[in-house]
C-alpha atoms as a PDB file:
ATOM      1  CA  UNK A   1      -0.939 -40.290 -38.055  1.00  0.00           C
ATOM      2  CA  UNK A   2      -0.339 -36.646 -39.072  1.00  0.00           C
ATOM      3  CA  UNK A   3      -3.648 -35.417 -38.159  1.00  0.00           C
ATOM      4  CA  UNK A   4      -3.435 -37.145 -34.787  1.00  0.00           C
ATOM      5  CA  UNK A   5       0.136 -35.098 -34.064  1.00  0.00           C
ATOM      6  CA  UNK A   6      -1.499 -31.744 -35.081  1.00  0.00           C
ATOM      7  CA  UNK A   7      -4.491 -32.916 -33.218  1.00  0.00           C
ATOM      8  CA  UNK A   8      -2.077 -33.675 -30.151  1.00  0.00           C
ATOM      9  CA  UNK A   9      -0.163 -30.512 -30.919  1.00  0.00           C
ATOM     10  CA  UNK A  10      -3.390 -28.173 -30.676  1.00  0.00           C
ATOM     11  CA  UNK A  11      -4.920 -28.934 -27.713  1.00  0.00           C
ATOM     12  CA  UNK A  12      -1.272 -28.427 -26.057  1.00  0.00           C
ATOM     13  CA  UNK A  13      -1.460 -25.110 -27.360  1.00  0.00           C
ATOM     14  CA  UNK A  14      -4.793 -24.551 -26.325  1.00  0.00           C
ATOM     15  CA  UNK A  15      -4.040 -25.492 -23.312  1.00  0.00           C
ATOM     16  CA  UNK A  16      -1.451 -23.357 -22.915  1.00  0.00           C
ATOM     17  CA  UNK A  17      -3.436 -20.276 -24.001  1.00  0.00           C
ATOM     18  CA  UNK A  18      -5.755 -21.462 -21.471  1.00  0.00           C
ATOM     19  CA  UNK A  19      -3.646 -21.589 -18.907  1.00  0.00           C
ATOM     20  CA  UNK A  20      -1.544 -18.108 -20.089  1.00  0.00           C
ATOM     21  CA  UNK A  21      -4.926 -16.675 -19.578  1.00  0.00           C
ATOM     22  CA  UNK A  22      -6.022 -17.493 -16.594  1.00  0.00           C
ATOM     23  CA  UNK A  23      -2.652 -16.254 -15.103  1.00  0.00           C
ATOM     24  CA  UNK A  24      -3.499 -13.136 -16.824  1.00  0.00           C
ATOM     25  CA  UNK A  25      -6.819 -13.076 -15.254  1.00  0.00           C
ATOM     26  CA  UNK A  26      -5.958 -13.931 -11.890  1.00  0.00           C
ATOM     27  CA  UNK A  27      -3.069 -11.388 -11.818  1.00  0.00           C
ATOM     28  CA  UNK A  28      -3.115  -7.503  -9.969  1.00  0.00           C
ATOM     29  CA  UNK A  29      -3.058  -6.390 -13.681  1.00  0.00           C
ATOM     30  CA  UNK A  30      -5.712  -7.889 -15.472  1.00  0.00           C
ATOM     31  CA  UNK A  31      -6.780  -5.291 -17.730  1.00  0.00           C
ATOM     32  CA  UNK A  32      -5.485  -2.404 -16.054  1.00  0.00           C
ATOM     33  CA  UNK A  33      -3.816   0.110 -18.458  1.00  0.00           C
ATOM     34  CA  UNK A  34      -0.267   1.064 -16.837  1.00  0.00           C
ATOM     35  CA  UNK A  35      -0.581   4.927 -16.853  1.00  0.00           C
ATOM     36  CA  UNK A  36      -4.175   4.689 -14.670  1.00  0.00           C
ATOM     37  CA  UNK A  37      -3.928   7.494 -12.216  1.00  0.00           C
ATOM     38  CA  UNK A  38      -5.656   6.930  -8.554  1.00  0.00           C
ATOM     39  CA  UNK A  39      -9.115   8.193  -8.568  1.00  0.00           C
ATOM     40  CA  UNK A  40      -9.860  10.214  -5.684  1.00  0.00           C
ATOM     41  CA  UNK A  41     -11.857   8.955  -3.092  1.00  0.00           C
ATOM     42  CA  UNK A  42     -14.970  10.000  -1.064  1.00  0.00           C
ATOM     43  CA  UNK A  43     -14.702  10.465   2.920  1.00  0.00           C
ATOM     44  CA  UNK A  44     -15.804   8.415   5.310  1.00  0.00           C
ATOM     45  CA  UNK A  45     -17.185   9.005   8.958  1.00  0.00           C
ATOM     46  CA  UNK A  46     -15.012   7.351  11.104  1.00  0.00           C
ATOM     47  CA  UNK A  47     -15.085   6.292  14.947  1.00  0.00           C
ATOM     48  CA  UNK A  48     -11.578   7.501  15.602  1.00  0.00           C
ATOM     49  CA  UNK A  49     -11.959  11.429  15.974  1.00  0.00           C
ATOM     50  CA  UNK A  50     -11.584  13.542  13.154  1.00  0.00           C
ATOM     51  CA  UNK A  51      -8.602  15.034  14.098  1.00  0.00           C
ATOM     52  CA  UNK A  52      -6.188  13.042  15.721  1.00  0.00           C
ATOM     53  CA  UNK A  53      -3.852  15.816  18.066  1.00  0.00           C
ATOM     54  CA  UNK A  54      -0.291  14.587  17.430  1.00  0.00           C
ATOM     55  CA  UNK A  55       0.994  17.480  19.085  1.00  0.00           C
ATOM     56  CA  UNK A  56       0.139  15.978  22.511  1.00  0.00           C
ATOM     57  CA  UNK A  57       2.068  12.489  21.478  1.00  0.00           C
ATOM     58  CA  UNK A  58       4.920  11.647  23.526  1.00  0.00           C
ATOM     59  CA  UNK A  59       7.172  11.524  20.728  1.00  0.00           C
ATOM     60  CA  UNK A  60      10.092  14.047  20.870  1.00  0.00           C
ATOM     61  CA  UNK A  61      10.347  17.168  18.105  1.00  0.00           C
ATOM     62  CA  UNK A  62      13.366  15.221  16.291  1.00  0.00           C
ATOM     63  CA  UNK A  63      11.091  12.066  15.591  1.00  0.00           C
ATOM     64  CA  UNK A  64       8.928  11.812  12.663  1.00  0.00           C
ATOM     65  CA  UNK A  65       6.600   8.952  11.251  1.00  0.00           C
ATOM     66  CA  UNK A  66       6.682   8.611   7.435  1.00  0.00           C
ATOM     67  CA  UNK A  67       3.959   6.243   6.131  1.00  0.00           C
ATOM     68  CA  UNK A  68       4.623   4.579   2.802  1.00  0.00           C
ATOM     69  CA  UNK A  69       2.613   2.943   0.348  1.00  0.00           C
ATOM     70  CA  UNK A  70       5.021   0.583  -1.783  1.00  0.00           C
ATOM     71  CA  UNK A  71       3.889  -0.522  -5.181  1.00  0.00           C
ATOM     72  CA  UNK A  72       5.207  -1.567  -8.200  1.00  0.00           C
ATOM     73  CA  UNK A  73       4.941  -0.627 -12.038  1.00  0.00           C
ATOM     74  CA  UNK A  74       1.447  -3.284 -12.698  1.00  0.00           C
ATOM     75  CA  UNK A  75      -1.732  -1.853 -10.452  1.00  0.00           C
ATOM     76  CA  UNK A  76      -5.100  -2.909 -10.480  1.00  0.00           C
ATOM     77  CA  UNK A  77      -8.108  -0.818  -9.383  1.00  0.00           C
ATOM     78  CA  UNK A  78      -7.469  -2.795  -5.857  1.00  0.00           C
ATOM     79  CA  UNK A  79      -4.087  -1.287  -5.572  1.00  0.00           C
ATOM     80  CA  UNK A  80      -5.375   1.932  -6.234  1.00  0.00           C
ATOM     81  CA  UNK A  81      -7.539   1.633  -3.624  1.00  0.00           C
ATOM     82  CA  UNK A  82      -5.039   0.592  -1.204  1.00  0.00           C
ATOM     83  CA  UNK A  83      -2.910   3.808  -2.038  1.00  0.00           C
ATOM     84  CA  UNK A  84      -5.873   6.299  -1.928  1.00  0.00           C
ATOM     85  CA  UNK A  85      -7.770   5.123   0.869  1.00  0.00           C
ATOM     86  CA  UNK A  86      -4.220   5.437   2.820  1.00  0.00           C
ATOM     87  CA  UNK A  87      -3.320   8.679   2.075  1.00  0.00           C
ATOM     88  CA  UNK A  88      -6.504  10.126   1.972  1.00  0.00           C
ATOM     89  CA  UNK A  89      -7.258   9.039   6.056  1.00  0.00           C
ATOM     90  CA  UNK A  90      -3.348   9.940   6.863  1.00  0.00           C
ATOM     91  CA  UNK A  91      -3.285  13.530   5.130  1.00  0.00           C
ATOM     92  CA  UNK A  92      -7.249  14.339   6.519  1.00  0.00           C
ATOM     93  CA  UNK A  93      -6.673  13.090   9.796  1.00  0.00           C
ATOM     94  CA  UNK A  94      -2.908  13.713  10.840  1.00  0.00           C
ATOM     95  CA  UNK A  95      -3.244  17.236   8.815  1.00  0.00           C
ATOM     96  CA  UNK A  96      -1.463  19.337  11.647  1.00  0.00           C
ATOM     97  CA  UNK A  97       1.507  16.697  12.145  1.00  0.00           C
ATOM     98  CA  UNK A  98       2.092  17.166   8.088  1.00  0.00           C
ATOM     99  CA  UNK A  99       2.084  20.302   8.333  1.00  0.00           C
ATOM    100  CA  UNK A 100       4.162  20.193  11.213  1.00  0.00           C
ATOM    101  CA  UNK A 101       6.379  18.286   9.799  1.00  0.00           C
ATOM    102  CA  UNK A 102       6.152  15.599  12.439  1.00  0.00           C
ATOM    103  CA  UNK A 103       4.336  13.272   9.620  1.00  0.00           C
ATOM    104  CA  UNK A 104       5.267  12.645   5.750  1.00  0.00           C
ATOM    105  CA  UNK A 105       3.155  10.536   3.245  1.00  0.00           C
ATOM    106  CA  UNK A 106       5.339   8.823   0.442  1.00  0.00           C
ATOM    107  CA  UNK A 107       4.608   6.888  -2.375  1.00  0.00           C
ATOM    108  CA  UNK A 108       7.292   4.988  -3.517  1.00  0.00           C
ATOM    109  CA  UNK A 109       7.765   2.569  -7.091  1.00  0.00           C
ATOM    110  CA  UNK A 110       9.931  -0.268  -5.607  1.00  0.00           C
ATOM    111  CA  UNK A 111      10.220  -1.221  -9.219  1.00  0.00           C
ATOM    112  CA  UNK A 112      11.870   2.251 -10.275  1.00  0.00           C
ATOM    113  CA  UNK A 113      16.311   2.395 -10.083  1.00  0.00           C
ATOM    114  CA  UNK A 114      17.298   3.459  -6.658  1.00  0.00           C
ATOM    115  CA  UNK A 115      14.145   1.827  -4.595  1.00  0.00           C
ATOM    116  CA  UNK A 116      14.858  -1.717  -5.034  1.00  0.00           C
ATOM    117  CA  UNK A 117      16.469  -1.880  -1.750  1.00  0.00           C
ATOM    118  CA  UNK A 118      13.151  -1.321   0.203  1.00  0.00           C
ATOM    119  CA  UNK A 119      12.204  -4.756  -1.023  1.00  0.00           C
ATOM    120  CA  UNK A 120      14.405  -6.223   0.863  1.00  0.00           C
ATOM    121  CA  UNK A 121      14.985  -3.120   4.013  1.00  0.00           C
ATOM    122  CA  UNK A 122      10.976  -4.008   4.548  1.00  0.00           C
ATOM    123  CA  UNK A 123      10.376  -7.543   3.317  1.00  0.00           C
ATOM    124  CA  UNK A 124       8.370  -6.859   0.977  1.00  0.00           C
ATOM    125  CA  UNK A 125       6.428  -9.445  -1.510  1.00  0.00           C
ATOM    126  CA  UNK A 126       3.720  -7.726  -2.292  1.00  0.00           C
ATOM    127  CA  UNK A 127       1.878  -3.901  -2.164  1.00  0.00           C
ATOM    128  CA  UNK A 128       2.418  -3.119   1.103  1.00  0.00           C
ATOM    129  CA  UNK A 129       1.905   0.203   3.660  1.00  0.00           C
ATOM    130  CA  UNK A 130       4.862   0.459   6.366  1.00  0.00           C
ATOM    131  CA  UNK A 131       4.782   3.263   9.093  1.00  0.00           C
ATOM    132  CA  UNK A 132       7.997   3.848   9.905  1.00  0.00           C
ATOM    133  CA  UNK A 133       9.539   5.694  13.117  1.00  0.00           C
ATOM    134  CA  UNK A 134      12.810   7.679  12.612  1.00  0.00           C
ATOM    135  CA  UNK A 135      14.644   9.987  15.006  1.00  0.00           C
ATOM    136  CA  UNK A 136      17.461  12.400  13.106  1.00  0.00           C
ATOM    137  CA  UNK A 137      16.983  10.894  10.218  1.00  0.00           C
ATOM    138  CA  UNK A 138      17.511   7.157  11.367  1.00  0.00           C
ATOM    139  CA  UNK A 139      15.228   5.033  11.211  1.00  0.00           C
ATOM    140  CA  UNK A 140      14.053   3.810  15.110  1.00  0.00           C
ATOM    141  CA  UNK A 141      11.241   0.902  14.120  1.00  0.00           C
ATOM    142  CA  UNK A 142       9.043   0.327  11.296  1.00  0.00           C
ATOM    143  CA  UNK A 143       5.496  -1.922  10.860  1.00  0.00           C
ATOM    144  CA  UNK A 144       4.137  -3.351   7.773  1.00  0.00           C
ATOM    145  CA  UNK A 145       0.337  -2.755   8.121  1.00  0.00           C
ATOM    146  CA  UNK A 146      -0.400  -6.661   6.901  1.00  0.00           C
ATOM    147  CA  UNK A 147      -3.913  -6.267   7.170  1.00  0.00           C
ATOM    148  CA  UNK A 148      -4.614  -3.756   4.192  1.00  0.00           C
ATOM    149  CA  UNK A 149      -5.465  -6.826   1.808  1.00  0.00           C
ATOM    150  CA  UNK A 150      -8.262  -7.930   4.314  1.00  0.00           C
ATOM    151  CA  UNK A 151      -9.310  -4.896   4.766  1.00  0.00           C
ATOM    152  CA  UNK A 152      -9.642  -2.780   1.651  1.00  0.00           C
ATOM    153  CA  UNK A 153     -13.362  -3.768   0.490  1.00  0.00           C
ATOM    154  CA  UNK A 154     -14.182  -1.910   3.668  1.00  0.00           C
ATOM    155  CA  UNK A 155     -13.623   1.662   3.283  1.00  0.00           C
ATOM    156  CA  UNK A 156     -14.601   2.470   6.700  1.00  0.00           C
ATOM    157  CA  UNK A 157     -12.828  -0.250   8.456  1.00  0.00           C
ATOM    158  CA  UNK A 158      -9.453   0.015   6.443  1.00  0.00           C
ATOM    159  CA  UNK A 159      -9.501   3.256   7.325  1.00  0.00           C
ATOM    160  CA  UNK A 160      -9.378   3.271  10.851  1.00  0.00           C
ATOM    161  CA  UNK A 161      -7.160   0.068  11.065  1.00  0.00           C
ATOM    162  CA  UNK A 162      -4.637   2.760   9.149  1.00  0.00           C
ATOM    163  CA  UNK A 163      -5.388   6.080  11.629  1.00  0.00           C
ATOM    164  CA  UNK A 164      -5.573   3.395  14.669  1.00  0.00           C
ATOM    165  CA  UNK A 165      -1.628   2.349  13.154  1.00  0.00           C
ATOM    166  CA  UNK A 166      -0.561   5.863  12.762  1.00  0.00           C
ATOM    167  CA  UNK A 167      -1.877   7.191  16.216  1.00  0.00           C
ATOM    168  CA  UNK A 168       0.086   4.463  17.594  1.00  0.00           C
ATOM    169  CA  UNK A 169       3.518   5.585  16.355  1.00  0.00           C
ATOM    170  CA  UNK A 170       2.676   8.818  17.574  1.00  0.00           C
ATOM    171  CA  UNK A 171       2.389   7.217  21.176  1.00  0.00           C
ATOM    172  CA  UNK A 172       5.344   5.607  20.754  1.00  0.00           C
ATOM    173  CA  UNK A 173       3.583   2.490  20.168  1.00  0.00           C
ATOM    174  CA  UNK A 174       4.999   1.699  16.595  1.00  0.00           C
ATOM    175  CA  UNK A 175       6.287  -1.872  16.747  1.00  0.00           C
END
């Protein structure tokens, strides 16, 4: 009767383990050391020009569109990808507006004390890219690019689904 308890007893464990691991395995984190930095990323050739001319956009000199990556502290290679491929299309291809100061690129740790209010400003559940539209320093509208998880195993294609986004703020298209 005793063996058939610890008998009982370790297959609920193993179980358990079983089922702790696949979690594990299934989860953005699996195997990713925290303190991974992005790895830079390669450019692409892309069908939207270049060099996208937000100087001719209609949007007046006291508006400017910040794009933001949100993440939190676990990241798999995925998220990284999310992140560079981003920044790398908005910082080569909106260049001038940076430097302008018409466009800003932020990456921001909702996880870290003082952003856990974008959570809930931007619904997020998840790592997420939001281009956001603000005139004197108050916010006007704001889009949550919800395609970036469909997209990312396509360089090319996230790529231009995120200067497509971008360009569209700048026409005053951001909703």
């Amino acid at each position: 009767m005793l063996k058939a308890k610890i008998t009982k007893m370790s297959r609920h464990i193993l179980s358990c383990f079983a089922l702790g691991l696949l979690a594990i395995s299934m989860s953005c984190q699996a195997g990713q050391p925290k303190k991974e930095q992005p790895q830079p990323v390669e450019k692409h050739s892309a069908t939207i020009p270049a060099k996208i001319d937000s100087t001719k956009a209609p949007i007046s000199s006291n508006v400017k569109i910040i794009v933001y990556y949100f993440h939190g502290n676990a990241r798999c290679p995925t998220c990284y990808k999310l992140e560079n491929f981003a920044k790398s299309e908005v910082e080569t291809d909106f260049a001038e507006a940076i430097k302008n100061g018409k466009l800003e690129w932020k990456t921001i740790n909702v996880e870290e004390k003082g952003n856990e209010h974008f959570a809930d400003d931007y619904k997020l559940y998840t790592k997420s890219v939001i281009v956001s539209t603000a005139k004197d320093g108050k916010e006007l509208s704001w889009k949550n690019l919800d395609k970036i998880w469909q997209l990312v195993q396509d360089e090319k294609t996230y790529r231009d689904y995120i200067a497509k986004e971008v360009k569209a703020c700048f026409e005053g298209k951001c909703l």
